[in-house]
Protein backbone atom coordinates (compact mmCIF):
# COMPACT_ATOMS: atom_id res chain seq x y z
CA UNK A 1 0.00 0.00 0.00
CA UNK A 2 1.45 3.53 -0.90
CA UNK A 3 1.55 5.90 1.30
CA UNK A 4 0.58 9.94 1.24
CA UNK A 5 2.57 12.01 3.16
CA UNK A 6 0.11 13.98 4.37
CA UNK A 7 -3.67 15.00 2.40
CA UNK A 8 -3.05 16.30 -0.80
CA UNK A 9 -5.50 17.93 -3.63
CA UNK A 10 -4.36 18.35 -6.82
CA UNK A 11 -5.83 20.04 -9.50
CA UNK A 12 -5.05 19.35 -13.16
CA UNK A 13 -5.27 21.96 -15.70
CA UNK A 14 -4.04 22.59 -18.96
CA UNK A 15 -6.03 23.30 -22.30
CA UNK A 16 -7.63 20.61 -24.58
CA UNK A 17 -4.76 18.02 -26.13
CA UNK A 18 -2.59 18.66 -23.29
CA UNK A 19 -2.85 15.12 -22.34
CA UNK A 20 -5.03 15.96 -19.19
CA UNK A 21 -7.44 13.11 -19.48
CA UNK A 22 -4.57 10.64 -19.81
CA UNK A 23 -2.94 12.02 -16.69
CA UNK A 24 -5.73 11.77 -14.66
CA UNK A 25 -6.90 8.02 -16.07
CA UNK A 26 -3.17 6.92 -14.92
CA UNK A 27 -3.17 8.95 -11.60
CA UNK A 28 -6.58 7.36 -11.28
CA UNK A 29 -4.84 3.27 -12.11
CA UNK A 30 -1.95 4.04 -9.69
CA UNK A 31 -4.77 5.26 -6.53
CA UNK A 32 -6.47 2.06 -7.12
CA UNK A 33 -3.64 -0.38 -7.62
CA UNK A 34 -1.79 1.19 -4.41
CA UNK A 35 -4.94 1.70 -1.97
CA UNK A 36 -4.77 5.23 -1.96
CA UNK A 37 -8.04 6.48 -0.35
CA UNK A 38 -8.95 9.02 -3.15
CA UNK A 39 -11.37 10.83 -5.16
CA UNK A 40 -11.14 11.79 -9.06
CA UNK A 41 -13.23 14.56 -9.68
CA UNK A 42 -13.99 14.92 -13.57
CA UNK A 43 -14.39 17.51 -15.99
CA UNK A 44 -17.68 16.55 -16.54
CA UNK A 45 -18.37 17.77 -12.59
CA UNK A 46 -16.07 19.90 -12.09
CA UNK A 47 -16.70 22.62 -15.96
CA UNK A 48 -18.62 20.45 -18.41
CA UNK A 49 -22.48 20.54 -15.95
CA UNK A 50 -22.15 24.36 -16.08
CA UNK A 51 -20.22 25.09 -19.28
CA UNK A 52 -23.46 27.06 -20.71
CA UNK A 53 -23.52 29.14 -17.28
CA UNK A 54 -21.85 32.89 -17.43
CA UNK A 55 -23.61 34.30 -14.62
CA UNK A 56 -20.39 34.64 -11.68
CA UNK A 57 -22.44 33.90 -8.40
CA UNK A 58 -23.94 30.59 -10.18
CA UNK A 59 -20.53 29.64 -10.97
CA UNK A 60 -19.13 30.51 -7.77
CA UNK A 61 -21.62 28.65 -5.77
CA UNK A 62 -21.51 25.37 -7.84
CA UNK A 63 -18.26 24.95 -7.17
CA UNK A 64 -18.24 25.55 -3.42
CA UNK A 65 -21.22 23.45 -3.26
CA UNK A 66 -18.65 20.47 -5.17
CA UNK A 67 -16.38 21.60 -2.60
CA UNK A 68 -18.47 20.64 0.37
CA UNK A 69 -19.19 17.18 -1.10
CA UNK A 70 -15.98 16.27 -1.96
CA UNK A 71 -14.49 16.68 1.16
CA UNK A 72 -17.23 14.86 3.08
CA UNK A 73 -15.33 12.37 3.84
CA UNK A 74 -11.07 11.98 4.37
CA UNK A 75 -9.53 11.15 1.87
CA UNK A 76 -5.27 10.82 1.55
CA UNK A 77 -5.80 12.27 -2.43
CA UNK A 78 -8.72 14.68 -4.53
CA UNK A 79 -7.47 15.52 -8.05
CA UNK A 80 -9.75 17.39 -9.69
CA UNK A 81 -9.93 17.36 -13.84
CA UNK A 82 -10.05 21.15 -14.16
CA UNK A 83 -11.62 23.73 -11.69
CA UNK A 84 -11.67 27.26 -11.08
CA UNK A 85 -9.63 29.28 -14.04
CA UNK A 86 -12.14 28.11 -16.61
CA UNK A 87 -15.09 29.27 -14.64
CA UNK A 88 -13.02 32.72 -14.79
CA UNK A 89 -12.82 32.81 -18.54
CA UNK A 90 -16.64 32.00 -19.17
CA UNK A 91 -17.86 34.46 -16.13
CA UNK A 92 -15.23 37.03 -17.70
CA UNK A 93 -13.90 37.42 -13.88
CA UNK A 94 -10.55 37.71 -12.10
CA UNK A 95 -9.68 34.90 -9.23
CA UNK A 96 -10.38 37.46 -6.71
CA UNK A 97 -14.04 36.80 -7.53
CA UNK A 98 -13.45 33.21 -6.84
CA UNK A 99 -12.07 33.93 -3.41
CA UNK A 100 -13.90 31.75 -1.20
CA UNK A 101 -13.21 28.58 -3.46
CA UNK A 102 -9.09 29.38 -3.20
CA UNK A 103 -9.56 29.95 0.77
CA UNK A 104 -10.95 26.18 0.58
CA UNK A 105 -8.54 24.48 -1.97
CA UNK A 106 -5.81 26.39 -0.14
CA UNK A 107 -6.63 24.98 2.86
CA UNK A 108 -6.66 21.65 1.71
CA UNK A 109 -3.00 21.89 0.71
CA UNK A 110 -4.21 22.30 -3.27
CA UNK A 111 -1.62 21.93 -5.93
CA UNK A 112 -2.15 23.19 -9.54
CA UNK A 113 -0.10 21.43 -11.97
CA UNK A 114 -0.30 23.27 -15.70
CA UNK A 115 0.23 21.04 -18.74
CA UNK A 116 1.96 23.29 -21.44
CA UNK A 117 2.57 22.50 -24.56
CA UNK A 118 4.35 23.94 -27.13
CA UNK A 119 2.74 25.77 -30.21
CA UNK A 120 4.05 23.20 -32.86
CA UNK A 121 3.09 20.08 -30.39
CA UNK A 122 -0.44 21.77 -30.30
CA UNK A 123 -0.26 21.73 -33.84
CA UNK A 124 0.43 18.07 -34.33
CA UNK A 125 -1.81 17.22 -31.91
CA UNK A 126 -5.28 19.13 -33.21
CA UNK A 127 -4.22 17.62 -36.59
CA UNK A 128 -4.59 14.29 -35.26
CA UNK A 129 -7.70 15.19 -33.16
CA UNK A 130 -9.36 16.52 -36.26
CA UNK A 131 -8.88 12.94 -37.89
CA UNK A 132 -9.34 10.84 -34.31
CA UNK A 133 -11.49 12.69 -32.00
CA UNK A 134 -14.95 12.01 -31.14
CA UNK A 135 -17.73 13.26 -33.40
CA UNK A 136 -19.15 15.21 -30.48
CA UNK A 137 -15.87 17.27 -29.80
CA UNK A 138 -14.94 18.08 -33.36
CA UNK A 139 -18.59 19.31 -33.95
CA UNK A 140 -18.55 21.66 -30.74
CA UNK A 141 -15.42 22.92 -31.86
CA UNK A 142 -17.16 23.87 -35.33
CA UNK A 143 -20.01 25.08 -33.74
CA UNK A 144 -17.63 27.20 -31.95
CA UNK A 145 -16.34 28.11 -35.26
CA UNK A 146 -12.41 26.44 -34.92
CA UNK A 147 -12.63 24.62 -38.24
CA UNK A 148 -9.07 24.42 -39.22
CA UNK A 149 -5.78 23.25 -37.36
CA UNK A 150 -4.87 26.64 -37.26
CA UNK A 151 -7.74 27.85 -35.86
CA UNK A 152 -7.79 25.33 -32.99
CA UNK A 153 -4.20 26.07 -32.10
CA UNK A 154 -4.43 29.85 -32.29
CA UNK A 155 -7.66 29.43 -29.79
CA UNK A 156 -5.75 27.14 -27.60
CA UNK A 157 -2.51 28.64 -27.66
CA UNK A 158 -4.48 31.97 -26.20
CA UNK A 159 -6.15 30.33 -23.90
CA UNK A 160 -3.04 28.57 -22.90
CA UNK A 161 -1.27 31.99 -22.05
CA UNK A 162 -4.41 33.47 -20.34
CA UNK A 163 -4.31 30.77 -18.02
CA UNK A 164 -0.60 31.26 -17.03
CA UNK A 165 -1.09 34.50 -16.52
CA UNK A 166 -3.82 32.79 -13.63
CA UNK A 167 -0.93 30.99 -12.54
CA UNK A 168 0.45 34.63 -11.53
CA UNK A 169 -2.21 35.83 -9.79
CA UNK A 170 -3.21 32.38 -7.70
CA UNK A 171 -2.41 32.17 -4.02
CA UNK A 172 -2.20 28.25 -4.55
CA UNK A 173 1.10 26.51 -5.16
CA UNK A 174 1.20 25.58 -8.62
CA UNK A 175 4.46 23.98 -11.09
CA UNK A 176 4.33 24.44 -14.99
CA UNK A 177 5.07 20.62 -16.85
CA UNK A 178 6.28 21.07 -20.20
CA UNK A 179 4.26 17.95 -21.97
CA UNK A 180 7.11 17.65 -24.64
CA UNK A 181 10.01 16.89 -21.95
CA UNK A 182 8.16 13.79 -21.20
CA UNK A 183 6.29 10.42 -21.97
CA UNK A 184 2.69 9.88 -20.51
CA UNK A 185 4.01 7.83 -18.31
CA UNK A 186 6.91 9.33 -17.03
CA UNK A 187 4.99 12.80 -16.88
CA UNK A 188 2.48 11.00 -14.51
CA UNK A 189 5.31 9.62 -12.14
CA UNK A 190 6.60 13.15 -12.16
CA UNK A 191 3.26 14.52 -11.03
CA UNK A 192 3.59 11.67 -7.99
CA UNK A 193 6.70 12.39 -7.05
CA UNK A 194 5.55 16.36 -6.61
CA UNK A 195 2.68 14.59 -4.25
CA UNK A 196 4.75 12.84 -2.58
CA UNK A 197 3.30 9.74 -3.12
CA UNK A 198 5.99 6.74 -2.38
CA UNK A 199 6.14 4.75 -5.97
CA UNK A 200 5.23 1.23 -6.24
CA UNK A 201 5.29 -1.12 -9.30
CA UNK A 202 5.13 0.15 -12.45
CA UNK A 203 1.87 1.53 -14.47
């Protein structure tokens, strides 16, 4: 059984083909296979339920409300698939507005870890998403009017520095991973190692 060195709450963010959702599906594997009392928290909780929502108190509320039920009960590890910074973007607020959900997430000893990846990895990686994504992603993107590679990557690259700049203003302790200085797997040891979590056999 690993071992946590003390409560930890991680939040992973990071803009679409960052490799997010492969992060959290091994973080995720290596909770169960070690008996590390945990909770995964996905996007579909955590942005996805109010992605249509702009109005700032809704937002702010929904997430302290997820708050308060996710930390019911002990647990040694939370890592959360997204939270607060895209609620900023949609609500076109600062993170002072979100206030009250930092005060909690700082209390619980939350860690942001921010997947970056370079402009010309983006671009490989949109040009395969294009081709392998799900029907229901590449038609929101449309609808959204990011047709082209190049449109997707100029989108995400902003959106990529706009959350950075976040990075600057939070009063959690956060670490930038460049995705292109490592392998899924390695990247996802990396991200255990900053949580302290003792290793055990291999993914």
């Amino acid at each position: 059984m690993s071992r946590v060195h003390s409560p930890k709450s991680l939040i992973l963010e990071g803009v679409s083909g960052s490799g997010k959702t492969t992060i959290y599906q091994n973080l995720a594997r290596y909770a169960i296979e070690h008996s590390i009392k945990s909770e995964f928290v996905s996007e579909e909780r955590t942005v996805l339920k109010m992605l249509d929502s702009t109005v700032l108190s809704d937002n702010v509320v929904y997430l302290l409300n997820l708050l308060d039920i996710t930390y019911l009960d002990q647990k040694d590890l939370t890592v959360f698939d997204r939270f607060h910074f895209t609620h900023t973007i949609k609500t076109n607020a600062g993170l002072d507005d979100f206030k009250e959900v930092e005060d909690i997430l700082l209390a619980k000893e939350t860690i942001i870890l921010f997947l970056r990846v370079s402009k010309k990895e983006m671009y490989d990686r949109f040009n395969k998403a294009l081709k392998y994504k799900s029907t229901k992603w590449v038609n929101y993107m449309r609808k959204a009017g990011l047709v082209s590679t190049e449109d997707l990557v100029e989108y995400h690259f902003a959106r990529q520095n706009y959350f950075e700049n976040l990075l600057n203003s939070t009063r959690l302790e956060h670490s930038i991973l460049d995705v292109a200085d490592y392998n899924y797997i390695d990247l996802t040891y990396k991200i255990i190692d900053i949580l302290q979590i003792e290793p055990g056999q291999l993914l």
